[in-house]
Protein backbone atom coordinates (compact mmCIF):
# COMPACT_ATOMS: atom_id res chain seq x y z
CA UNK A 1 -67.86 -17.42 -62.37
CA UNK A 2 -70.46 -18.48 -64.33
CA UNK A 3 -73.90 -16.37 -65.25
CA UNK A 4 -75.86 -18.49 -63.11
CA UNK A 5 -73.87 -18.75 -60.19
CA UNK A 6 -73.70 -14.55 -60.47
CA UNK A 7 -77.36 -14.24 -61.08
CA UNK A 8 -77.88 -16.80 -57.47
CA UNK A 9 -75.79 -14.23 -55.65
CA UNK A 10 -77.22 -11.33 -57.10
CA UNK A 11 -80.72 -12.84 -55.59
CA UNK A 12 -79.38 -13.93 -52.63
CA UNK A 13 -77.83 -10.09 -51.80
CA UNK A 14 -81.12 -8.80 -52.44
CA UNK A 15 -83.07 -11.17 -50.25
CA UNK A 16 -80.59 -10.83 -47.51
CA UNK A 17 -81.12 -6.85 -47.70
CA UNK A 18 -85.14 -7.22 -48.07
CA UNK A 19 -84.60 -9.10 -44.64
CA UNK A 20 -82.86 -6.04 -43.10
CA UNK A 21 -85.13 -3.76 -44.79
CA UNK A 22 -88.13 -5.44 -43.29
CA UNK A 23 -86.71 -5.22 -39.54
CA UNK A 24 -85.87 -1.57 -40.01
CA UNK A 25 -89.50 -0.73 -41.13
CA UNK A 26 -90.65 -2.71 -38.55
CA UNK A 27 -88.71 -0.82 -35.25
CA UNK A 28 -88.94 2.33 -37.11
CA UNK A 29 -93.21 1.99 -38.13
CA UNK A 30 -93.38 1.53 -34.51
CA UNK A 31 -91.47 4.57 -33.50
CA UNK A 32 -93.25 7.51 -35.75
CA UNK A 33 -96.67 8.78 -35.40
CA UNK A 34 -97.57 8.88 -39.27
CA UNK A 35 -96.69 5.44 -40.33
CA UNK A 36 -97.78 6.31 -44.18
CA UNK A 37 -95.00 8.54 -44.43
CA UNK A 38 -92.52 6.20 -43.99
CA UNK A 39 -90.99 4.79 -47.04
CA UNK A 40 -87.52 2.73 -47.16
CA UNK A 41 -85.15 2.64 -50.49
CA UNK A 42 -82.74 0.18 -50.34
CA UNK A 43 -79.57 0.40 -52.71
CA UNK A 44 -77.62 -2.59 -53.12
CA UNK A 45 -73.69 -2.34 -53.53
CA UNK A 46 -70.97 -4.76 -54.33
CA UNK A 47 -69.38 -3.47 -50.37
CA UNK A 48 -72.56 -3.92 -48.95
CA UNK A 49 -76.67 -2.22 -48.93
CA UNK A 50 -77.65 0.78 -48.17
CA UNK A 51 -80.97 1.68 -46.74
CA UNK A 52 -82.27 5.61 -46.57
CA UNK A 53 -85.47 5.89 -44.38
CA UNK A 54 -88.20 8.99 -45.44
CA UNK A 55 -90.56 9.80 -42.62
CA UNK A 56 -92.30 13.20 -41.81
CA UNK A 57 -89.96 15.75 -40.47
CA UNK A 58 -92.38 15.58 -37.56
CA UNK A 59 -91.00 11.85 -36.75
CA UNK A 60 -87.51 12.54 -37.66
CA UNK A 61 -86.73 13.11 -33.99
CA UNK A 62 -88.35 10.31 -32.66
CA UNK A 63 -86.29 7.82 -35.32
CA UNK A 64 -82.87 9.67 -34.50
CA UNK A 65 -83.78 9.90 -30.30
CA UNK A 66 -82.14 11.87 -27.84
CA UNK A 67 -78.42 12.03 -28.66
CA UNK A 68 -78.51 9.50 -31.46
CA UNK A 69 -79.38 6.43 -29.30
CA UNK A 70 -82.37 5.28 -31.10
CA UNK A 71 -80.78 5.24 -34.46
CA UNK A 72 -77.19 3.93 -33.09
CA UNK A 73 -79.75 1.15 -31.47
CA UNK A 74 -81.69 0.42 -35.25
CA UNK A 75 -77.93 0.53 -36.80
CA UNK A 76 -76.71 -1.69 -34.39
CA UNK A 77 -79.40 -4.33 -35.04
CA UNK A 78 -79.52 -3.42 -38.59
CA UNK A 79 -75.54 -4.42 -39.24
CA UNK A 80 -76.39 -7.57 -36.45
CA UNK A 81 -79.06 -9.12 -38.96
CA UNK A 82 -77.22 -8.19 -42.41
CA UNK A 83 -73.59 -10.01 -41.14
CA UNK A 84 -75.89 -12.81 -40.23
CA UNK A 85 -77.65 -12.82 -43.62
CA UNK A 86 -74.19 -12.12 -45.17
CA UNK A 87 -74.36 -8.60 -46.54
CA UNK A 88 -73.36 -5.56 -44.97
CA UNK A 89 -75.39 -2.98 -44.18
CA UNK A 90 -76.12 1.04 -43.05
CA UNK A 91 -79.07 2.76 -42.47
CA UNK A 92 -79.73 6.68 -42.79
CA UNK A 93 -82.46 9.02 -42.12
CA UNK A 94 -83.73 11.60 -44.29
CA UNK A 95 -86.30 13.96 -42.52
């Protein structure tokens, strides 16, 4: 494969994630109390992107929700938008 071609994918996997990224912050912003506290770091892999949410350990609970539901939910859409985008995706929580 040629350099270019790589270095179009390359940009391409990072937009797609960005795009994921984005919706996360978005549901999860909406969720928490302290919205400063939240910061995302997405890692991009050649099986896929990973994102780690930081909140306050006050908002942890509201991100995760009663038996995992809210988080299952953000996964759910999370994987929905990246296999549309053409990347796959997982999201975790760190308090």
């Amino acid at each position: 494969m040629p350099a270019d071609t790589a270095e179009r994918n390359a940009e391409v996997q990072e937009m797609a994630s960005d795009k994921v990224a984005d919706l996360v912050e978005y549901i999860v912003c909406g969720l928490v109390d302290d919205e400063d506290a939240v910061s995302m770091d997405v890692t991009d892999g050649e099986d896929g992107s990973l994102i780690e949410v930081t909140c306050a350990e006050a908002d942890t609970g509201r991100i995760i929700g009663r038996r995992g539901r809210t988080i299952k939910a953000i996964r759910t859409l999370a994987r929905a938008l990246g296999q549309r985008v053409g990347t796959s995706v997982e999201v975790e929580v760190l308090g």
